[in-house]
Protein backbone atom coordinates (compact mmCIF):
# COMPACT_ATOMS: atom_id res chain seq x y z
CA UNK A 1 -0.49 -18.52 2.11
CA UNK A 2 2.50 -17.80 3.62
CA UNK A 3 3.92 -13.89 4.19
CA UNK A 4 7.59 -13.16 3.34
CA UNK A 5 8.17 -10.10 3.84
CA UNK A 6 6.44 -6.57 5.56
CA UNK A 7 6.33 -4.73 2.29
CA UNK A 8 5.14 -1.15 3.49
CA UNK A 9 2.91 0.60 5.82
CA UNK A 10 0.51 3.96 4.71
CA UNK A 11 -0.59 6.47 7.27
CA UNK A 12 -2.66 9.07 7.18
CA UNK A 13 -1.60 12.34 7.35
CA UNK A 14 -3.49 15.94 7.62
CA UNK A 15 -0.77 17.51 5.41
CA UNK A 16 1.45 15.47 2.48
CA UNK A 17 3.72 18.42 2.38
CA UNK A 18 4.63 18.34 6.42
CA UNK A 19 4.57 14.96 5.94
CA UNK A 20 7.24 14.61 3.37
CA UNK A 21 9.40 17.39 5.13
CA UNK A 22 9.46 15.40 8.51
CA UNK A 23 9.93 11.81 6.92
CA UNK A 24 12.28 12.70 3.74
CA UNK A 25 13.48 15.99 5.06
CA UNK A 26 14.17 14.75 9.00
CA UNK A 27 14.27 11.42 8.93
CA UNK A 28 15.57 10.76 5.14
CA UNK A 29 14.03 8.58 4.10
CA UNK A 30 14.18 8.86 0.46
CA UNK A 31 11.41 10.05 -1.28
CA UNK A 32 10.56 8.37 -4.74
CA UNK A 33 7.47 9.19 -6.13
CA UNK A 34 4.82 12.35 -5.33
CA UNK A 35 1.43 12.38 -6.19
CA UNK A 36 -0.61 15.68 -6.10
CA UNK A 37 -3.91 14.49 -7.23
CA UNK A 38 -3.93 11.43 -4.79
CA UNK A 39 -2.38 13.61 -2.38
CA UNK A 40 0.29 10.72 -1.84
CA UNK A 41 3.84 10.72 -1.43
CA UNK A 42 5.91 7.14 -1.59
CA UNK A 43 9.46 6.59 0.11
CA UNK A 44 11.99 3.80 -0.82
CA UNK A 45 14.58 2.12 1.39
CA UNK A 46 15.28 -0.43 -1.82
CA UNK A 47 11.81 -1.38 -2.74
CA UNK A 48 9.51 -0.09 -4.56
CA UNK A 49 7.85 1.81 -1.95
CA UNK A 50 8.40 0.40 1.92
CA UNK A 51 6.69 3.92 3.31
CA UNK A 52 3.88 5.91 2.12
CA UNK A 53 1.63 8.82 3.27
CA UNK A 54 -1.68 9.72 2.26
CA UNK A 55 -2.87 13.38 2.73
CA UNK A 56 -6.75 13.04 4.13
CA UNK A 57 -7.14 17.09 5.24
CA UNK A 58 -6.23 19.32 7.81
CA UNK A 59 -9.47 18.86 9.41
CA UNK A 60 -9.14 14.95 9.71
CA UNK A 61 -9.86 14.45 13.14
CA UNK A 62 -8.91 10.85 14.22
CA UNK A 63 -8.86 7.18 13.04
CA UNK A 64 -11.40 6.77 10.61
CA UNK A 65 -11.60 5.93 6.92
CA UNK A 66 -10.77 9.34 6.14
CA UNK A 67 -9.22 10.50 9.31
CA UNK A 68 -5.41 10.77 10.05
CA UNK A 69 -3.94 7.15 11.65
CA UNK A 70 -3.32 3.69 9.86
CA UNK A 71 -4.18 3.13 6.57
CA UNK A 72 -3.10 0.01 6.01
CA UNK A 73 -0.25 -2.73 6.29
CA UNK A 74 0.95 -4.68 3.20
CA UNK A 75 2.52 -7.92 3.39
CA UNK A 76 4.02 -9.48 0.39
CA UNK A 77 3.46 -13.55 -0.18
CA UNK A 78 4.53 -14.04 -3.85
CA UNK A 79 5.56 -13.43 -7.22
CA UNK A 80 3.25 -14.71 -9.28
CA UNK A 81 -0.63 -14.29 -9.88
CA UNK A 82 -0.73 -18.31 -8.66
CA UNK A 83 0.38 -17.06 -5.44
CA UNK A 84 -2.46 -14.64 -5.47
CA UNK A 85 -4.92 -16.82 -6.47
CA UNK A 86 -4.53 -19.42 -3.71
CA UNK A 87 -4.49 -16.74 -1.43
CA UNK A 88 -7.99 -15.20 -2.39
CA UNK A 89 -9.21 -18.58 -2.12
CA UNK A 90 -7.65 -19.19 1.42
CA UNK A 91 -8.90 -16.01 2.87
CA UNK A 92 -12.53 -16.58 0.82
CA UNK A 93 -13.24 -19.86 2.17
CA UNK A 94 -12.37 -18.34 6.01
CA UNK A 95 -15.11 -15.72 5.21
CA UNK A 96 -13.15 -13.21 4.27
CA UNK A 97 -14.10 -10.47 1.79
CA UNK A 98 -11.11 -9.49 -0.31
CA UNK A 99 -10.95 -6.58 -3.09
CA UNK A 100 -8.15 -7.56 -5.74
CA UNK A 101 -6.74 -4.73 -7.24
CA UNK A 102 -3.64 -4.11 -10.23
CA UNK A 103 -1.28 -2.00 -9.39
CA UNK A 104 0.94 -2.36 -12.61
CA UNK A 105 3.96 -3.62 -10.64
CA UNK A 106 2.33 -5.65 -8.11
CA UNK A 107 -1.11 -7.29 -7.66
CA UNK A 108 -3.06 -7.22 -4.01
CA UNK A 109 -5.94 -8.47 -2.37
CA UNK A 110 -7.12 -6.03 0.46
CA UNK A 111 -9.26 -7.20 3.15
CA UNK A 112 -9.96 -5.93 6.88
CA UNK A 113 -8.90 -7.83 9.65
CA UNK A 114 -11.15 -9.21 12.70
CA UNK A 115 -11.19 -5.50 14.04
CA UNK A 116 -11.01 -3.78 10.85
CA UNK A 117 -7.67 -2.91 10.35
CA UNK A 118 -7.11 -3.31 6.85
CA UNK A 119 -4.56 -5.30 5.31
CA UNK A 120 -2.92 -6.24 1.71
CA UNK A 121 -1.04 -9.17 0.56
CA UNK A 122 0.69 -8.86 -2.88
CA UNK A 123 2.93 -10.28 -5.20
CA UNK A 124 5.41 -8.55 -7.08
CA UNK A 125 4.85 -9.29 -10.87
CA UNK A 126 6.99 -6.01 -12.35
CA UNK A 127 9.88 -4.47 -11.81
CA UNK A 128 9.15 -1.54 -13.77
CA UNK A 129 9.63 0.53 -11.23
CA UNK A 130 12.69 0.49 -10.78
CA UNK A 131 13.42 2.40 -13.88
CA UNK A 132 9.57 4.71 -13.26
CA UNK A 133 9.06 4.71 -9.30
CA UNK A 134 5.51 6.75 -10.16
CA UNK A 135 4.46 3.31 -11.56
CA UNK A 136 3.97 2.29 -7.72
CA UNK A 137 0.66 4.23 -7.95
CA UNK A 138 -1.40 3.04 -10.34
CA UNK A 139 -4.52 1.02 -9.23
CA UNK A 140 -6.71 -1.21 -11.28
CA UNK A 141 -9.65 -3.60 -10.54
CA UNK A 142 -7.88 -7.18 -10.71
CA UNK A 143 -10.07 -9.85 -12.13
CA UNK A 144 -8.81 -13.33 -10.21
């Protein structure tokens, strides 16, 4: 397995509307796809989504699984489900647990690193989003 690119990072916020005023409205980054019921908002810089923030509560105290902080860092390694594949194996056979998951225009593994950070790698098999940027959202169990 071999990463290309970064591909985007998720933090958690306390509030997804403060959240999208300070990175969209202050910092412009342009904002591509909101979602209410996951309390997520999704910002491009040419890619499907290089920047997202998840909305975890105003009473989210710290780094946590639901507190504000890190969520995660995605690398991307491919574009094709072989890619994936060799890559499950790879990380398997070092004793690492992985959760694949569909997400329409990509496909990830998800795994923590040695001091739990958590981490995707994914390939890009769709680029349906660039004509639906809320396609960036959807998440399916993948069956490698």
């Amino acid at each position: 397995m071999k990463v290309q690119s970064l591909g985007h990072v998720v933090l958690k916020v306390s509030d997804q509307k403060r959240a999208e005023e300070f990175y969209n409205g202050l910092l412009g980054l342009p904002l591509v796809a909101r979602f209410d019921s996951r309390k997520m908002s999704f910002f491009s810089l040419g890619d499907h989504h290089d920047f997202a923030v998840a909305a975890v509560g105003e009473d989210a105290a710290g780094p946590d699984d639901n507190g504000i902080g890190l969520q995660h860092v995605a690398f991307k390694i491919g574009d094709t489900a072989d890619v994936l594949k060799e890559a499950k194996m790879e990380l398997e056979a070092a004793g690492v647990a992985v959760t694949p998951v569909d997400h329409g225009v990509t496909q990830s593994l998800y795994f923590l690193d040695p001091d739990g950070n958590r981490l995707e790698v994914y390939v890009d098999v769709s680029d349906a989003w660039r004509r639906d940027p809320g396609l960036v959202a959807q998440a399916e169990p993948l069956s490698l």
